[in-house]
Protein backbone atom coordinates (compact mmCIF):
# COMPACT_ATOMS: atom_id res chain seq x y z
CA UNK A 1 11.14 12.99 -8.45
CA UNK A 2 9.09 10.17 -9.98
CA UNK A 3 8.06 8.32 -6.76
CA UNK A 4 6.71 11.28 -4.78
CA UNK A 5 3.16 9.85 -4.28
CA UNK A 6 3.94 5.72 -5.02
CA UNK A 7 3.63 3.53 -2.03
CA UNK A 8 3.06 -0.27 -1.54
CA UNK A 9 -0.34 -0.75 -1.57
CA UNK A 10 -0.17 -2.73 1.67
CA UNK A 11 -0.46 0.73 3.01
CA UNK A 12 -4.19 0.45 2.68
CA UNK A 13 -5.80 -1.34 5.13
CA UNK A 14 -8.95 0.27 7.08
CA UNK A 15 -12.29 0.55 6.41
CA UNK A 16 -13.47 2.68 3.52
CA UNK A 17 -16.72 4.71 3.16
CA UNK A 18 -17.50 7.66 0.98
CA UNK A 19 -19.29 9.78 3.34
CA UNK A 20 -21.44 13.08 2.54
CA UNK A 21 -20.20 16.39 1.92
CA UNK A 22 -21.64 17.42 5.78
CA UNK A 23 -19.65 14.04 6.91
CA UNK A 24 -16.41 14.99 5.51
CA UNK A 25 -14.57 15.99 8.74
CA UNK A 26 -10.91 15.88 10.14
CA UNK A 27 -9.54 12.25 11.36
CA UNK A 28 -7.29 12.57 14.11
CA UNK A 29 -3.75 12.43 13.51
CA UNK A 30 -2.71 8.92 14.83
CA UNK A 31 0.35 10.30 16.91
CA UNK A 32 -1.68 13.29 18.39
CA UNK A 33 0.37 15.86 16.59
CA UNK A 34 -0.93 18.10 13.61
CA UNK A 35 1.62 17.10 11.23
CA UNK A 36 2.48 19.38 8.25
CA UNK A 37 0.53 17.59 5.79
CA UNK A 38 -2.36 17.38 8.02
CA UNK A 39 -2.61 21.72 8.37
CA UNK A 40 -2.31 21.37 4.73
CA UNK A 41 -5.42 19.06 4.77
CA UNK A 42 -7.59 21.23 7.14
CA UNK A 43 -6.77 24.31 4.82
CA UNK A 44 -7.86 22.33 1.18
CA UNK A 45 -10.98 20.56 3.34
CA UNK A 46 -12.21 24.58 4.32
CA UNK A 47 -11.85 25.94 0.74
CA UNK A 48 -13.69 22.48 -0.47
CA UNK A 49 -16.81 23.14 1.97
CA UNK A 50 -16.94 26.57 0.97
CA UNK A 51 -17.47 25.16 -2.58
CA UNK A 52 -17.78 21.32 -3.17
CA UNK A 53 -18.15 22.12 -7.15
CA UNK A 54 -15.56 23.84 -8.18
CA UNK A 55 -13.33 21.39 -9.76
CA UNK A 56 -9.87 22.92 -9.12
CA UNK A 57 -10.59 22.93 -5.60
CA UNK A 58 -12.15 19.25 -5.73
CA UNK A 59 -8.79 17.82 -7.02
CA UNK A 60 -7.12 19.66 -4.33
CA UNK A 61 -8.84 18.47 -1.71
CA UNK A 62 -8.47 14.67 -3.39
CA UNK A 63 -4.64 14.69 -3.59
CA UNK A 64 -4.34 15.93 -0.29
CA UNK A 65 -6.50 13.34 1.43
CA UNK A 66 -4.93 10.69 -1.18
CA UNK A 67 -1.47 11.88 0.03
CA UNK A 68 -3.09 11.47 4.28
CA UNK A 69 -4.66 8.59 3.22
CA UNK A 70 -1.11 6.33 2.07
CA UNK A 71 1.07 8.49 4.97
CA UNK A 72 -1.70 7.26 7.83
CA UNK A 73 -3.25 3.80 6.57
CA UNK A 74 -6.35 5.70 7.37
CA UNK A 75 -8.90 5.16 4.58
CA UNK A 76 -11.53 7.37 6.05
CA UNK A 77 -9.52 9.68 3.68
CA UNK A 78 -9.66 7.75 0.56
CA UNK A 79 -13.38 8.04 1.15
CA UNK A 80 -12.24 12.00 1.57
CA UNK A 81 -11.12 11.94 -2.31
CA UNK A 82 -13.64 9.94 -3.28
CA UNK A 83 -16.38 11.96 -1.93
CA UNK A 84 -14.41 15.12 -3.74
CA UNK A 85 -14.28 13.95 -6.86
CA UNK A 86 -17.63 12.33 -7.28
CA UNK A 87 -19.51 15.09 -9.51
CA UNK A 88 -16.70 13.99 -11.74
CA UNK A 89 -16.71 10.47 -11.50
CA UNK A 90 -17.79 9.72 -14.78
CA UNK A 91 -16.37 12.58 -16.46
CA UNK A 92 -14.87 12.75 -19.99
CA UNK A 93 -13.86 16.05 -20.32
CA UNK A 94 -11.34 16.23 -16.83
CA UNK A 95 -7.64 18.28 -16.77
CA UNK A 96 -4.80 16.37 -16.53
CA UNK A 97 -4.66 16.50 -13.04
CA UNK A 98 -8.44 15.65 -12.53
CA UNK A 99 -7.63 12.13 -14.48
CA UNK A 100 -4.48 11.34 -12.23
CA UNK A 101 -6.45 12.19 -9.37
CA UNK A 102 -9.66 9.92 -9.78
CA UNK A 103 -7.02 7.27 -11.37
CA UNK A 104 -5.08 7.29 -7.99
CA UNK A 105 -8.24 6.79 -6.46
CA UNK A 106 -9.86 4.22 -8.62
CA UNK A 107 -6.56 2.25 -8.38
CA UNK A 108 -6.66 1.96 -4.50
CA UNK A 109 -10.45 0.95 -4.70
CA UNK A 110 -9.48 -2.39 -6.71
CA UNK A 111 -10.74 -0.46 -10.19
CA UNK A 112 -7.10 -1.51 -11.60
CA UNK A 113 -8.57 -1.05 -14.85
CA UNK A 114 -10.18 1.91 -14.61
CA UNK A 115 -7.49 3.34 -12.73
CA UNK A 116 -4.82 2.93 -15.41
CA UNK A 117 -7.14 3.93 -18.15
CA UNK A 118 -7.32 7.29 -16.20
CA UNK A 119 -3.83 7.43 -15.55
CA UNK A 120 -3.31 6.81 -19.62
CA UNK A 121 -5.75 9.65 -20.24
CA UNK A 122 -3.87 12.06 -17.92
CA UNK A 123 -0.67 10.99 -19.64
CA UNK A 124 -2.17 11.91 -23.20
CA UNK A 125 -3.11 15.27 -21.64
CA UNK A 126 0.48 16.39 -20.11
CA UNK A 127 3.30 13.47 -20.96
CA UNK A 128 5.60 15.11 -19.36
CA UNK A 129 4.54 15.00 -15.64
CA UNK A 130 6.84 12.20 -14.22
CA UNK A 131 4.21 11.16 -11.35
CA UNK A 132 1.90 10.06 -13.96
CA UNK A 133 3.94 7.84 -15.21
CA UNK A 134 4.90 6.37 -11.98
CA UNK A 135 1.82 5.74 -10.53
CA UNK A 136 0.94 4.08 -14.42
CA UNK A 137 4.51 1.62 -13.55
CA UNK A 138 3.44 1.30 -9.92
CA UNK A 139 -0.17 -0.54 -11.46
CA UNK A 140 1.49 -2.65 -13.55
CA UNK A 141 3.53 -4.07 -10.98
CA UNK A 142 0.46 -4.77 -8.90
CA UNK A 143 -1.28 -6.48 -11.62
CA UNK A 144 2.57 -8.17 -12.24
CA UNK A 145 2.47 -6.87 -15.69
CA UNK A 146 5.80 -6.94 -16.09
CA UNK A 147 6.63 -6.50 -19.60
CA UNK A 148 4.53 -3.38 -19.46
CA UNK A 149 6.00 -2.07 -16.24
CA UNK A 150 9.44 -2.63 -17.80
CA UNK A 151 8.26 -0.58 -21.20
CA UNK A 152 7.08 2.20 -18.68
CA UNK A 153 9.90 2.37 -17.13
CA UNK A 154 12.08 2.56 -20.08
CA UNK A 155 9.66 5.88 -21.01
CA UNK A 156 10.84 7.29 -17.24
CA UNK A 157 14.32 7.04 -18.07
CA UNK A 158 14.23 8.39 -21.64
CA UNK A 159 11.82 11.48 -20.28
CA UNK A 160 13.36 12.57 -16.68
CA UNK A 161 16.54 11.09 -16.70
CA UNK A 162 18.79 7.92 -15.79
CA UNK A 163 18.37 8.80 -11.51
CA UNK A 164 14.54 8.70 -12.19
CA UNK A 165 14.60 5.37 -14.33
CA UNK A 166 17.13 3.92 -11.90
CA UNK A 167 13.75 3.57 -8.84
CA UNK A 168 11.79 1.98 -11.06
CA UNK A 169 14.39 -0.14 -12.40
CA UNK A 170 15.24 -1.09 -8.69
CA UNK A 171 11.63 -2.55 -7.97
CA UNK A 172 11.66 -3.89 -11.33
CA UNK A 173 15.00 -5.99 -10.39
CA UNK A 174 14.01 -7.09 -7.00
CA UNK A 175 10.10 -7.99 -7.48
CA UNK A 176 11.98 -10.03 -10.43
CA UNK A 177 14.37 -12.25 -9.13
CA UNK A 178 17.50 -9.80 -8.66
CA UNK A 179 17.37 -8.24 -5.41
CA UNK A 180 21.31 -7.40 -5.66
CA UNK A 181 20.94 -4.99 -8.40
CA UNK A 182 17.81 -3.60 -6.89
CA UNK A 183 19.98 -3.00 -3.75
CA UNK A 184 23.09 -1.28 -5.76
CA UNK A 185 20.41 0.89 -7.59
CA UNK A 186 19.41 1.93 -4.15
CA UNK A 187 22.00 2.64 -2.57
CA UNK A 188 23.27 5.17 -5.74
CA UNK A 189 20.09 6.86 -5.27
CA UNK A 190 20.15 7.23 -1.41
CA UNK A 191 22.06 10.29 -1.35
CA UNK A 192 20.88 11.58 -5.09
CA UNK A 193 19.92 15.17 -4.67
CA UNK A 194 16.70 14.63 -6.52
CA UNK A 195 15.91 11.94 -3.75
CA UNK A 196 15.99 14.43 -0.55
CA UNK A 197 12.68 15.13 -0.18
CA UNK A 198 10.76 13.63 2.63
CA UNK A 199 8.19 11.16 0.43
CA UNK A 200 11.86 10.29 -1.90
CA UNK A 201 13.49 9.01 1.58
CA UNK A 202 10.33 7.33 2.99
CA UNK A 203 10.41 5.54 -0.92
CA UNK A 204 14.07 4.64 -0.44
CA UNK A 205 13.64 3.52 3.06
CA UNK A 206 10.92 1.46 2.63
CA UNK A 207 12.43 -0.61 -0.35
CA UNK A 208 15.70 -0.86 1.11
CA UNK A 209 14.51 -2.61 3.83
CA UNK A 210 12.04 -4.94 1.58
CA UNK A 211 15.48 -6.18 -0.48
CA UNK A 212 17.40 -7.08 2.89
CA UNK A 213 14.13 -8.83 4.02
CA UNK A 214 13.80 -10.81 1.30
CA UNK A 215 17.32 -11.43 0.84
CA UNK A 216 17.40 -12.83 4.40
CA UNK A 217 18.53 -10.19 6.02
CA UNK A 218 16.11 -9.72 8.61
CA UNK A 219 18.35 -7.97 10.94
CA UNK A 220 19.17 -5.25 8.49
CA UNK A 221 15.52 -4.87 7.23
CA UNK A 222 14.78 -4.00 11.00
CA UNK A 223 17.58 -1.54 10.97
CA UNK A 224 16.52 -0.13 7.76
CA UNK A 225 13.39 0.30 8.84
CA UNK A 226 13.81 1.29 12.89
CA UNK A 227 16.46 3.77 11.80
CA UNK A 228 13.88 5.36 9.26
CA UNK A 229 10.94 5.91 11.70
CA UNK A 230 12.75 7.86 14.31
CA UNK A 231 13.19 10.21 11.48
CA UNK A 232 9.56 10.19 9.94
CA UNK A 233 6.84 8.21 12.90
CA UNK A 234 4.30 9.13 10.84
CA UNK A 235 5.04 6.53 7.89
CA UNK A 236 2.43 3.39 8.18
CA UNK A 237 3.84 1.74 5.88
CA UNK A 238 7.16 1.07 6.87
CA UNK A 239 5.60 0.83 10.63
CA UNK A 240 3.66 -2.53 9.06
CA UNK A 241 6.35 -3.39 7.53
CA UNK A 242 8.37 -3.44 10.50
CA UNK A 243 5.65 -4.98 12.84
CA UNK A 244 4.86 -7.44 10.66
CA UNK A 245 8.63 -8.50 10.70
CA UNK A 246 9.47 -8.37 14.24
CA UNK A 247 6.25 -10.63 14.47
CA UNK A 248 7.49 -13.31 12.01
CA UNK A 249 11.25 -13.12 14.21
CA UNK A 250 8.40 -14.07 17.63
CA UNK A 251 9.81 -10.91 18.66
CA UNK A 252 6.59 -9.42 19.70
CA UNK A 253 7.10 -7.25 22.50
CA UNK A 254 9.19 -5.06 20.02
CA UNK A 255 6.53 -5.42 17.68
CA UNK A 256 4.28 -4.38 20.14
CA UNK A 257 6.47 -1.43 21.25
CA UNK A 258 6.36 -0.35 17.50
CA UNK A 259 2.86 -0.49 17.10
CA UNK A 260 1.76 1.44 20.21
CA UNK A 261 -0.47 4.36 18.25
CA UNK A 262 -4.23 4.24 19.74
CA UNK A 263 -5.89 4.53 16.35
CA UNK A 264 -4.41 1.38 14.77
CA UNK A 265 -5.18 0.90 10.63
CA UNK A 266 -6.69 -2.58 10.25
CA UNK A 267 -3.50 -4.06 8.84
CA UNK A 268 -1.85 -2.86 12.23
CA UNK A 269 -4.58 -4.18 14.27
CA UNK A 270 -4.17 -7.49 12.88
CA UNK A 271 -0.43 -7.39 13.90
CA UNK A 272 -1.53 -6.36 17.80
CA UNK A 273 -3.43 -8.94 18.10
CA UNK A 274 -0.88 -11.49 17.09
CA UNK A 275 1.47 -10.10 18.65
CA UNK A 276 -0.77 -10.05 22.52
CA UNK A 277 -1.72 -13.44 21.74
CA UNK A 278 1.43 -15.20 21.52
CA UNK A 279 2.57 -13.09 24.57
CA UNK A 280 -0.60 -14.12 26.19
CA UNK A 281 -1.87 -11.10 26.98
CA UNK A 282 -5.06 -9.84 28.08
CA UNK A 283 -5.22 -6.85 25.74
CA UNK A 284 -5.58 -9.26 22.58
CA UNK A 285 -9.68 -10.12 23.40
CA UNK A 286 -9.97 -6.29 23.13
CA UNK A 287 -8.27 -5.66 20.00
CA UNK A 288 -10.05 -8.78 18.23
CA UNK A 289 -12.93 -7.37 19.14
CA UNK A 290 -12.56 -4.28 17.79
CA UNK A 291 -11.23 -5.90 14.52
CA UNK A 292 -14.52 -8.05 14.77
CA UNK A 293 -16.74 -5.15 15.05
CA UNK A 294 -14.92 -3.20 11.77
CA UNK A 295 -14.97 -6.45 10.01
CA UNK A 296 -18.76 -7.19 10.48
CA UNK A 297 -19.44 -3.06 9.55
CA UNK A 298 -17.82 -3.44 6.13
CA UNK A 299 -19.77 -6.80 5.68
CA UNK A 300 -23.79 -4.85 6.45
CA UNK A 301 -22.02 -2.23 4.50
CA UNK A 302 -21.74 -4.46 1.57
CA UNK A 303 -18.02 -3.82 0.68
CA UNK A 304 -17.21 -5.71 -2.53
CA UNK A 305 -13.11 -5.23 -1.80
CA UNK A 306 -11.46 -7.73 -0.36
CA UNK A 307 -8.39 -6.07 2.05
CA UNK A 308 -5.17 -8.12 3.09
CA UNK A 309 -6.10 -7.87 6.81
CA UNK A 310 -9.23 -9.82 6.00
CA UNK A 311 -7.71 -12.90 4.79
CA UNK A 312 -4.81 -12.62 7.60
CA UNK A 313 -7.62 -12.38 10.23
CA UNK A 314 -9.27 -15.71 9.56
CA UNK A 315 -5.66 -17.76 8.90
CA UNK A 316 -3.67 -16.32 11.96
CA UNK A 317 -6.47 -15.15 13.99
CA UNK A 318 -9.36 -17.06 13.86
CA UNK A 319 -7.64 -19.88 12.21
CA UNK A 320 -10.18 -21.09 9.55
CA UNK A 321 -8.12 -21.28 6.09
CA UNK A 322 -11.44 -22.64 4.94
CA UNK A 323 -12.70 -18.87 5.04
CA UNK A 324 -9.93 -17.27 4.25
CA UNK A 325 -9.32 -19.51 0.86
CA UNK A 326 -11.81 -17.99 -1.51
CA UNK A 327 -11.23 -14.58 -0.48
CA UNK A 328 -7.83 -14.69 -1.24
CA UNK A 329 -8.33 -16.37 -4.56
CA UNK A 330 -10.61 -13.75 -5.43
CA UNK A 331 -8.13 -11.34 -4.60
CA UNK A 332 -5.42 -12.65 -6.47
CA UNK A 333 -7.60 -12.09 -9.96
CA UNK A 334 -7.05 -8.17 -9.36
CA UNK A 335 -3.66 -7.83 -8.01
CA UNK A 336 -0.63 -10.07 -7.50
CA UNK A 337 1.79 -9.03 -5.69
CA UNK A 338 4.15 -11.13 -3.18
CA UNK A 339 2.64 -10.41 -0.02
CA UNK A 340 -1.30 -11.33 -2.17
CA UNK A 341 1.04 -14.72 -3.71
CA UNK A 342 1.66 -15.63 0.14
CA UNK A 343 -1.67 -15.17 1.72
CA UNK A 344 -3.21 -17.47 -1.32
CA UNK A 345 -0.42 -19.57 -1.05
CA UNK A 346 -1.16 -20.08 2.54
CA UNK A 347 -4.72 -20.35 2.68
CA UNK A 348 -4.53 -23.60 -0.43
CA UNK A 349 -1.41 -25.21 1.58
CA UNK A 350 -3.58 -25.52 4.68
CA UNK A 351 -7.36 -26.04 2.93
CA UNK A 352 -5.69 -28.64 0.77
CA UNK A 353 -6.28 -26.33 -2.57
CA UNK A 354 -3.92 -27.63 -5.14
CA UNK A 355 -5.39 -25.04 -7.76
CA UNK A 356 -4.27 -22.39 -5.31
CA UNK A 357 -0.87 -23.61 -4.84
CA UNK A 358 0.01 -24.38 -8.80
CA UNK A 359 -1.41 -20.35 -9.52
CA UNK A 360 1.33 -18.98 -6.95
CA UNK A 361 4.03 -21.76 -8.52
CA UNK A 362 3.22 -20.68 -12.07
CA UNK A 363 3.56 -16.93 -10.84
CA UNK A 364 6.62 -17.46 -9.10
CA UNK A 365 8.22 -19.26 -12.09
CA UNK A 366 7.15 -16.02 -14.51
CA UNK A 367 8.37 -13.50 -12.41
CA UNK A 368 11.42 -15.35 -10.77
CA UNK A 369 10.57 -13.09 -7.54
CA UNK A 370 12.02 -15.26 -3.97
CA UNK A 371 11.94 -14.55 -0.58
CA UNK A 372 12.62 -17.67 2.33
CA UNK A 373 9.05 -18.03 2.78
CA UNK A 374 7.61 -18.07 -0.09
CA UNK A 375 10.63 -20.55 -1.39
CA UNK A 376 9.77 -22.58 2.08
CA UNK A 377 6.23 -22.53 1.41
CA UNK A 378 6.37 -23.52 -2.17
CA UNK A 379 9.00 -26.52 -1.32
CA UNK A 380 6.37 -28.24 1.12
């Protein structure tokens, strides 16, 4: 199944760092339970200590804190793969899977670039391994590429089949202007028997729910959505998702009830704290305090990425666009997706920023993507 590992990048949203070999050490499952994946973890992270230079094992270890890192928002474990693949970091001479791997992670570090030249390198290696091509549609999209995300696609459908061209095709249609095929491709797949597995359904689920949101449908996103995490609570990304939707109904207490994990990715923290604050409660002066404090730590740390929850922190939390404005337009020149379109969007509509406003417009136009706020938003 193509889509095994793909997920919306919104997914990552916490600090990074790439710690030591002696720092690499379990993170804490945020609903208490050792989930499958997370024995799997433990077991790849003991053979990795044992020895941090064999390669085999290194690429292990990085797919398997990749995989942690998109189910958990948690991106101590991107710093995980990192850390595993570093002897390698500049290598020439990796295996197929060594390329994917350091692509995967290069892509979720902002290294678009570097990330899909990887990806094309492990593709040259073994063109027949369907996740490779994926991930390679999956950056295209980001970068709205379109016309090369469509020609990738068309190579998924010739190689593995009409079911396997039909996802991409769906996100394709939908991040394009035609949410009702995306929707009708969906649906056909939902009960394919290639699309069973747990990381197919969490795929299905989560993009389902994105075409009734932006259709309008907020009610059956919700659904879509609520239905989906009683069956897998362990998915962040359709738990933002969610949140962030029951937030922009004002129907925070759900939100809240959603969003109830102790360990909270920054992208989820954000959504607390707007949610306690327009509920007035006390809790929100803790939470924006802790956002504070991992805010200022990536700042003496001298992160160069610029993360979603960073720009949503000073327009709905602090509420200076005037801050939030050139970090969003700097994060626009790497990847351009809808929710990256509205945050800019945002930020120039309330700083005054006509430059900002005509880049989203222009964007818009080319990729004939709509949703009601966006469409709102751009009609001001």
């Amino acid at each position: 199944m193509v889509f095994v590992l793909a997920a919306p990048s919104g997914v990552f949203g916490q600090t990074r760092f790439v710690p030591t070999e002696q720092e690499v050490v379990m993170s804490r499952s945020p609903r208490g339970a050792v989930s499958t994946a997370e024995q799997a973890l433990r077991g790849q992270l003991s053979r990795w200590l044992a020895n941090p230079r064999d390669q085999d094992l290194s690429i292990a270890l990085a797919r398997e804190a990749f995989i942690s890192a998109m189910a958990d928002g948690d991106l101590r474990w991107l710093g995980t793969a990192r850390q595993a693949m570093a002897p390698w970091w500049a290598a020439s001479d990796l295996s197929a899977d060594g390329f994917f791997l350091r692509g995967l992670i290069r892509q979720a570090l902002h290294d678009f670039r570097g990330g899909l030249a990887d990806l094309r390198l492990a593709i040259a290696k073994n063109p027949q391994r369907n996740e490779f091509w994926s991930w390679q549609f999956a950056v295209q999209m980001v970068q709205a590429d379109y016309p090369q995300a469509s020609e990738t696609c068309n190579t998924i459908t010739t190689r593995f089949g009409q079911a396997e061209g039909d996802g991409c095709k769906a996100v394709l249609a939908y991040r394009t202007g035609d949410p009702a095929v995306a929707m009708r491709l969906l649906d056909q797949l939902l009960n394919h028997p290639d699309f069973q597995g747990v990381h197919a359904q969490n795929w299905l689920a989560f993009h389902r729910g994105e075409v009734r949101r932006i259709q309008g449908d907020a009610t059956g996103a919700i659904r879509t959505w609520e239905t989906h995490l009683k069956r897998e609570p362990r998915n962040h990304s359709i738990r933002l998702a969610l949140v962030t939707l029951l937030n922009s109904e004002k129907r925070y207490s759900e939100a809240l009830a959603v969003n109830s994990d102790t360990f909270k990715s920054d992208s989820l923290l954000v959504q607390s704290i707007i949610s306690h604050e327009s509920l007035g409660n006390p809790q929100a002066s803790h939470h924006r305090k802790d956002l504070e404090l991992r805010l200022s730590t990536q700042d003496q740390r001298g992160d160069e990425l610029i993360e979603r929850p960073k720009i949503e922190y000073f327009l709905d939390i602090a509420k200076t666009p005037a801050q939030a404005l050139p970090l969003a337009h700097k994060s626009w020149e790497s990847q351009q997706e809808p929710a990256d379109a509205l945050l800019l969007l945002r930020a120039s509509l309330e700083t005054g920023d006509k430059k900002g406003v005509e880049l989203i417009r222009k964007w818009q136009q080319k990729s004939g993507y709509e949703e009601p706020h966006l469409r709102n938003l751009l009609n001001k």
